[in-house]
Protein backbone atom coordinates (compact mmCIF):
# COMPACT_ATOMS: atom_id res chain seq x y z
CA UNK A 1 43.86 39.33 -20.70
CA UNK A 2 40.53 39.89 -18.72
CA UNK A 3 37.50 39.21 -20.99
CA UNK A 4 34.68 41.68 -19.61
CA UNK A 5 31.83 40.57 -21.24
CA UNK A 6 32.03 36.83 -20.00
CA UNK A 7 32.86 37.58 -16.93
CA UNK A 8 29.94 36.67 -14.01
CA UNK A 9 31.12 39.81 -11.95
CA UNK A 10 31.17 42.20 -15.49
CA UNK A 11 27.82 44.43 -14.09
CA UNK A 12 29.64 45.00 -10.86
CA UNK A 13 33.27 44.96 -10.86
CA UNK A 14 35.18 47.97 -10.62
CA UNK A 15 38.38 46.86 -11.28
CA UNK A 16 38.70 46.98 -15.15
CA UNK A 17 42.13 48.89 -15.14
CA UNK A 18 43.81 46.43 -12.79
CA UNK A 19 42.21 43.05 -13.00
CA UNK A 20 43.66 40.39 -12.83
CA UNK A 21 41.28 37.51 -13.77
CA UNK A 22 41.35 35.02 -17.19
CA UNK A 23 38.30 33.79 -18.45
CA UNK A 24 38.09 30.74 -20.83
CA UNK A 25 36.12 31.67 -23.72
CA UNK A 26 34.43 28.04 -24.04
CA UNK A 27 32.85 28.78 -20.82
CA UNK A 28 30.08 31.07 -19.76
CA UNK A 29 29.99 30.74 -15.94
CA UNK A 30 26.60 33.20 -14.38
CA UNK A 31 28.07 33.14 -11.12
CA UNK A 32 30.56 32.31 -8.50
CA UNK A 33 30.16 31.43 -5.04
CA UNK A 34 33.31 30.83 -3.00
CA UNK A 35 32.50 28.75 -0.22
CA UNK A 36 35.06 29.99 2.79
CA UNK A 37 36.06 30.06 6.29
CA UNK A 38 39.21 31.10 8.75
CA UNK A 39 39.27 27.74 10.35
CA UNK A 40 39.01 23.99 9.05
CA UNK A 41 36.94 21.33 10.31
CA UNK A 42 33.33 23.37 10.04
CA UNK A 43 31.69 21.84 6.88
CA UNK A 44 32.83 23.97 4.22
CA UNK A 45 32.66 20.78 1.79
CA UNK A 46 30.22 19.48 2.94
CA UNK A 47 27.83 22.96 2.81
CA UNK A 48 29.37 23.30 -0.46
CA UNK A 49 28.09 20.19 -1.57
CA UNK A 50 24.80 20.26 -0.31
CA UNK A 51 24.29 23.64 -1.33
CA UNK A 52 25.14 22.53 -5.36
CA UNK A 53 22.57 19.84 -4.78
CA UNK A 54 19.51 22.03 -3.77
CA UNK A 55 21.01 24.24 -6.72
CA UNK A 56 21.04 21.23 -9.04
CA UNK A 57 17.17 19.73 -7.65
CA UNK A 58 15.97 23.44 -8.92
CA UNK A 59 17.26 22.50 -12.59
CA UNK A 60 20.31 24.86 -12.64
CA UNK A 61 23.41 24.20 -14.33
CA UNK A 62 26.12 23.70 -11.41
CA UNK A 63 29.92 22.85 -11.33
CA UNK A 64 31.74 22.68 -7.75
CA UNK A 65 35.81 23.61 -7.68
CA UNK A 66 37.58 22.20 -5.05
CA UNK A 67 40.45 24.57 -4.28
CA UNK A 68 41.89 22.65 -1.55
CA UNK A 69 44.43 21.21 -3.01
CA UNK A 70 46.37 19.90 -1.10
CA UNK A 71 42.98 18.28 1.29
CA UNK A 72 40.03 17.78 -1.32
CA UNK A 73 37.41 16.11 -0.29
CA UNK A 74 34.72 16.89 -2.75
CA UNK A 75 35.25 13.76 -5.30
CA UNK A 76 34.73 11.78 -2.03
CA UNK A 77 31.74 13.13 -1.09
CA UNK A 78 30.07 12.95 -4.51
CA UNK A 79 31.47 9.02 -4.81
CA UNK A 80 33.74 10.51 -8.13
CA UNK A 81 36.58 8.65 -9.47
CA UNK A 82 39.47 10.13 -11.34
CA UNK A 83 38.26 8.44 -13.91
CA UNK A 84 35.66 10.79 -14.49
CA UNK A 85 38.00 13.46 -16.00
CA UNK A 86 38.87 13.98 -19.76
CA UNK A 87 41.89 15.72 -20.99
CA UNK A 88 41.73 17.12 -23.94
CA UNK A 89 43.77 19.33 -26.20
CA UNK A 90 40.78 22.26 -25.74
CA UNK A 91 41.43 21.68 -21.73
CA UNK A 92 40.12 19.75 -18.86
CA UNK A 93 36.58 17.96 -18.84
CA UNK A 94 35.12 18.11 -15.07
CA UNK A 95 33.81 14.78 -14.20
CA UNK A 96 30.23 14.74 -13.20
CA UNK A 97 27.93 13.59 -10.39
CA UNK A 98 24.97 10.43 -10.56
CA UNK A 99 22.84 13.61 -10.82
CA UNK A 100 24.84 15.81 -13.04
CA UNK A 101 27.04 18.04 -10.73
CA UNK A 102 30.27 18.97 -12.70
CA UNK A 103 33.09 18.29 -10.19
CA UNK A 104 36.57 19.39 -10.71
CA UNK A 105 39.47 18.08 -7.94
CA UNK A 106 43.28 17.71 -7.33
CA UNK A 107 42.08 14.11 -6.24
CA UNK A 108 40.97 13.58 -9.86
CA UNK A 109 43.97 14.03 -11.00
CA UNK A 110 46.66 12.45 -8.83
CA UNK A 111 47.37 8.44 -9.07
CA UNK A 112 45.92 7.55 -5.82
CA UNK A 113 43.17 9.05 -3.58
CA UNK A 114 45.41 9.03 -0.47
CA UNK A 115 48.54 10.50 -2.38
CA UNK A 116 49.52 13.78 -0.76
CA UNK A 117 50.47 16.74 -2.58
CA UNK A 118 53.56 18.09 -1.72
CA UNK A 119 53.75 21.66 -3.16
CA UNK A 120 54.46 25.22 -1.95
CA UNK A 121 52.18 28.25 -2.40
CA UNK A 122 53.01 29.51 -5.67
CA UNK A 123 52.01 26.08 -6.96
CA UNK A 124 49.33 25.32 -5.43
CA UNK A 125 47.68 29.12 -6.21
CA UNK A 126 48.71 28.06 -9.75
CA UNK A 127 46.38 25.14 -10.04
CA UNK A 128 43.61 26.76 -8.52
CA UNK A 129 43.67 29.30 -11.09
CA UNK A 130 44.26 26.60 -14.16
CA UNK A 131 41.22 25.15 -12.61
CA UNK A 132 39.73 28.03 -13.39
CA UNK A 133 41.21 28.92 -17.14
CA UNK A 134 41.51 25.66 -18.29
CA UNK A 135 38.56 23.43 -16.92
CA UNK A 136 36.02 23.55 -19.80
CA UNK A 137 33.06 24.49 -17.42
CA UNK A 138 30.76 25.53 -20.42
CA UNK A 139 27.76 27.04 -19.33
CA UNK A 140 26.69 27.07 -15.96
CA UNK A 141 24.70 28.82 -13.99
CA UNK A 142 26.75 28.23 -10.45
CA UNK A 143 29.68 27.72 -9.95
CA UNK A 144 30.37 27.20 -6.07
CA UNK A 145 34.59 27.11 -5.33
CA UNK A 146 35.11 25.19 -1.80
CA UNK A 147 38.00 27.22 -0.43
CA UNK A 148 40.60 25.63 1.84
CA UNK A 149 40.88 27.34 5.02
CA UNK A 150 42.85 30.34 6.36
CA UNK A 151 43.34 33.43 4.48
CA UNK A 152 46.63 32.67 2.55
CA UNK A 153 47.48 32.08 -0.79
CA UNK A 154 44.73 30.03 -2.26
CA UNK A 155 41.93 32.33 -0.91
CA UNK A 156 43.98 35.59 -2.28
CA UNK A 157 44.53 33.71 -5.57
CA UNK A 158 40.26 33.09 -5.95
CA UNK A 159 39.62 36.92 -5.02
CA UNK A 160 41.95 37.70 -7.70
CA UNK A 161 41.93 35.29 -10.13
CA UNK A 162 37.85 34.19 -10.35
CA UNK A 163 35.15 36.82 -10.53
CA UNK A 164 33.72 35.47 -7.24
CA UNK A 165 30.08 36.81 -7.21
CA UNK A 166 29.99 36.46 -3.24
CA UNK A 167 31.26 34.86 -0.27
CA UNK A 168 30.04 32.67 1.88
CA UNK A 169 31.20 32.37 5.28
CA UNK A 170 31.11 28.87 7.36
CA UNK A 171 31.24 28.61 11.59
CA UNK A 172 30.43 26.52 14.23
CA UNK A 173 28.71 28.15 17.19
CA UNK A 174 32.29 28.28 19.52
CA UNK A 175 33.34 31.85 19.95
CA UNK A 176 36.62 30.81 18.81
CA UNK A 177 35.67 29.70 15.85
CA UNK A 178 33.75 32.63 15.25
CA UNK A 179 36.53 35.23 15.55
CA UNK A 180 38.60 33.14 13.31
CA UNK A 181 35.73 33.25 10.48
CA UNK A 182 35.85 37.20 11.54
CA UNK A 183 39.19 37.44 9.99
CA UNK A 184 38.00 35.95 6.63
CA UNK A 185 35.09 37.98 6.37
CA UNK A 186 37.43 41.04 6.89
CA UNK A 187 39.58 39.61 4.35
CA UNK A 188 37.28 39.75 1.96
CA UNK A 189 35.77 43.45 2.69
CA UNK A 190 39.30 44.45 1.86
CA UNK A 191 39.49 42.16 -1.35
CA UNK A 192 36.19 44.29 -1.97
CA UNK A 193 34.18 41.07 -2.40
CA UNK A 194 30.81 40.72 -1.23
CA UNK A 195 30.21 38.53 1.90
CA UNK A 196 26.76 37.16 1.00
CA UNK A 197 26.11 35.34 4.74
CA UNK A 198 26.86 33.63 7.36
CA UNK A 199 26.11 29.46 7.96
CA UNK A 200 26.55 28.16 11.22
CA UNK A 201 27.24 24.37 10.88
CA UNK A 202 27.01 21.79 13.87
CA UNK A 203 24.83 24.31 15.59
CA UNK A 204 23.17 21.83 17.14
CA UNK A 205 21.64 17.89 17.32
CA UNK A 206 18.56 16.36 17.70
CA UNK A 207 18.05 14.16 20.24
CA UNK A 208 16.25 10.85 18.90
CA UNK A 209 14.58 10.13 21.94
CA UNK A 210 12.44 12.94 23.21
CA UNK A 211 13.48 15.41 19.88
CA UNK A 212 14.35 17.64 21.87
CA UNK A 213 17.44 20.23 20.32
CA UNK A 214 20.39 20.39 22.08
CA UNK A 215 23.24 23.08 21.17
CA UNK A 216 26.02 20.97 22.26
CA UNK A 217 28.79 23.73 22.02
CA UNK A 218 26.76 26.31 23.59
CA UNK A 219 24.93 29.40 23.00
CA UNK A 220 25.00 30.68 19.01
CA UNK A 221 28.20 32.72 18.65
CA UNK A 222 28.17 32.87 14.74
CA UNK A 223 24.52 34.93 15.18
CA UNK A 224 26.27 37.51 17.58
CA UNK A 225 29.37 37.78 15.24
CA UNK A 226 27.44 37.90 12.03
CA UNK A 227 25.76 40.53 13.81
CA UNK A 228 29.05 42.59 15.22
CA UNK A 229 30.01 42.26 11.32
CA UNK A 230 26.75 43.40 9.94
CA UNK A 231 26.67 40.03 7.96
CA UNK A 232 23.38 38.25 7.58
CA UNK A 233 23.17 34.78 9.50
CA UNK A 234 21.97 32.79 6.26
CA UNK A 235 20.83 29.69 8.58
CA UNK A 236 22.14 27.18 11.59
CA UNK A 237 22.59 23.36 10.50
CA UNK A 238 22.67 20.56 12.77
CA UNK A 239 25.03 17.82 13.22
CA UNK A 240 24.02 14.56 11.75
CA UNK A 241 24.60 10.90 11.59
CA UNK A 242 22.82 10.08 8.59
CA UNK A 243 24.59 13.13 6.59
CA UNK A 244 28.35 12.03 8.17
CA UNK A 245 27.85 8.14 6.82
CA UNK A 246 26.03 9.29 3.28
CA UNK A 247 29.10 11.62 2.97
CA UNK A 248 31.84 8.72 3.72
CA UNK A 249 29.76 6.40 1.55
CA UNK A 250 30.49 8.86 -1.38
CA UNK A 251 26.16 9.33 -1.69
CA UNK A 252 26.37 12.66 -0.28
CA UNK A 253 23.36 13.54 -2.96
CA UNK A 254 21.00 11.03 -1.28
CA UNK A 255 20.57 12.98 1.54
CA UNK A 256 17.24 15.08 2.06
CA UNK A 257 16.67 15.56 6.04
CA UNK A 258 18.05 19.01 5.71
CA UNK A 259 16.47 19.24 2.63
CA UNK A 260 14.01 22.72 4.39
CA UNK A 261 17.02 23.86 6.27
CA UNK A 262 18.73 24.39 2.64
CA UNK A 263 15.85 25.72 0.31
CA UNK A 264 16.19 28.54 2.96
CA UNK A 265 19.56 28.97 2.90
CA UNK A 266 19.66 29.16 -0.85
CA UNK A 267 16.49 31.07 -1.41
CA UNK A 268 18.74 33.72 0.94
CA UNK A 269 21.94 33.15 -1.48
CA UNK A 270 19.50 33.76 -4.74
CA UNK A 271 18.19 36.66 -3.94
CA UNK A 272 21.08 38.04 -2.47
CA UNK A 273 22.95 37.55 -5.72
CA UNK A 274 19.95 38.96 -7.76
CA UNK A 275 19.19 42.32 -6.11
């Protein structure tokens, strides 16, 4: 059964005859934001990540879901161990961050890190949603759901399952890249969830020498699909060294050189959500 009044979409959802989604009454989640994109490779984790950091620095409450299960990455990033996570009889305890990011990942829950997860669709759709209905979240006041990519089950399963608040879409500047992320935006205009912006990761680097920036793929093709789309380009990120070996070093919240590029980004995604 849907429970209306804790649900973070309950002022704008439409759907009341027909929905589909479960909420856990021990938790009181504000809002979700589903972190997505046609094609893998572009950052998703990684923006996800950052973006529950600057979240976190501003004192919110914040919990990240990874629901790629079958390639998390999130525990990794955040330097979380499996042993992290309680199971209770009331549910699933997230673990949580140095600086208090609630984390909750297949790769917490499996015997090994590197153990692969050998399930079909209906499965792995399943365990997204228990992650969901029975992680005890309690209250937070962002929860941000890094999406695996593609438009298949596990995307279809959030839209229907979570009362995503918005969307946000992740690209590189290629124009293939972009028209892949076109098909996920459309996606979820016909899911009738709202696409809160575009982020263009790897738009660009730095060079340490003369600091001059370089777009190394080219001219910005997420701006002129974001445009095409009528979807607001939230910001463009650059690639960086520091931010690659912080991430494989598990210290991912260490990292402040995009610190400006961020408070941006989420200052967009803020008021966005609030208007």
């Amino acid at each position: 059964m849907a429970d209306c009044k804790s649900c973070p979409s309950n002022s704008k959802c439409n759907k009341q005859d027909n929905c589909m989604i479960e909420n856990n009454p021990l938790n009181q989640v504000k809002n979700v934001i589903a972190v997505m994109s046609g094609k893998g490779g572009v950052g998703k984790s990684t923006i996800s990540s950052l973006i529950a950091c600057e979240l976190k620095d501003r004192g919110f409450r914040v919990g990240i879901l990874d629901a790629d299960i079958t390639g998390p990455s999130i525990p990794r990033l955040f330097g979380i161990t499996k042993k992290g996570v309680e199971i209770t009889e009331e549910g699933i305890f997230p673990a949580e961050s140095v600086t208090g990011v609630y984390v909750m990942s297949m790769n917490l829950l499996t015997d090994y890190e590197e153990q692969a997860v050998l399930w079909r669709g209906p499965l792995i759709a399943g365990a997204v949603k228990q992650f969901w209905t029975d992680v005890i979240w309690g209250d937070l006041d962002y929860l941000i759901v890094d999406m695996p990519p593609g438009t298949g089950d596990v995307p279809l399963t959030v839209m229907q399952s979570i009362p995503v608040t918005g969307i946000l879409m992740v690209s590189t500047p290629q124009n293939l890249v972009s028209m892949i992320v076109s098909k996920a935006i459309d996606m979820a205009k016909k899911m009738d969830v709202s696409v809160l912006g575009v982020i263009e990761n790897m738009s660009y680097i730095i060079c340490p020498e003369c600091n001059k920036k370089i777009e190394i793929f080219g001219e910005n093709a997420a701006k002129k699909a974001s445009e095409k789309l009528g979807i607001d380009l939230l910001g463009e990120l650059p690639l960086d060294k520091d931010l690659m070996e912080l991430s494989d070093e598990g210290r991912v919240e260490l990292f402040g050189k995009l610190k400006e590029d961020f408070k941006g980004i989420v200052d967009e995604i803020i008021n966005k959500i609030n208007k």
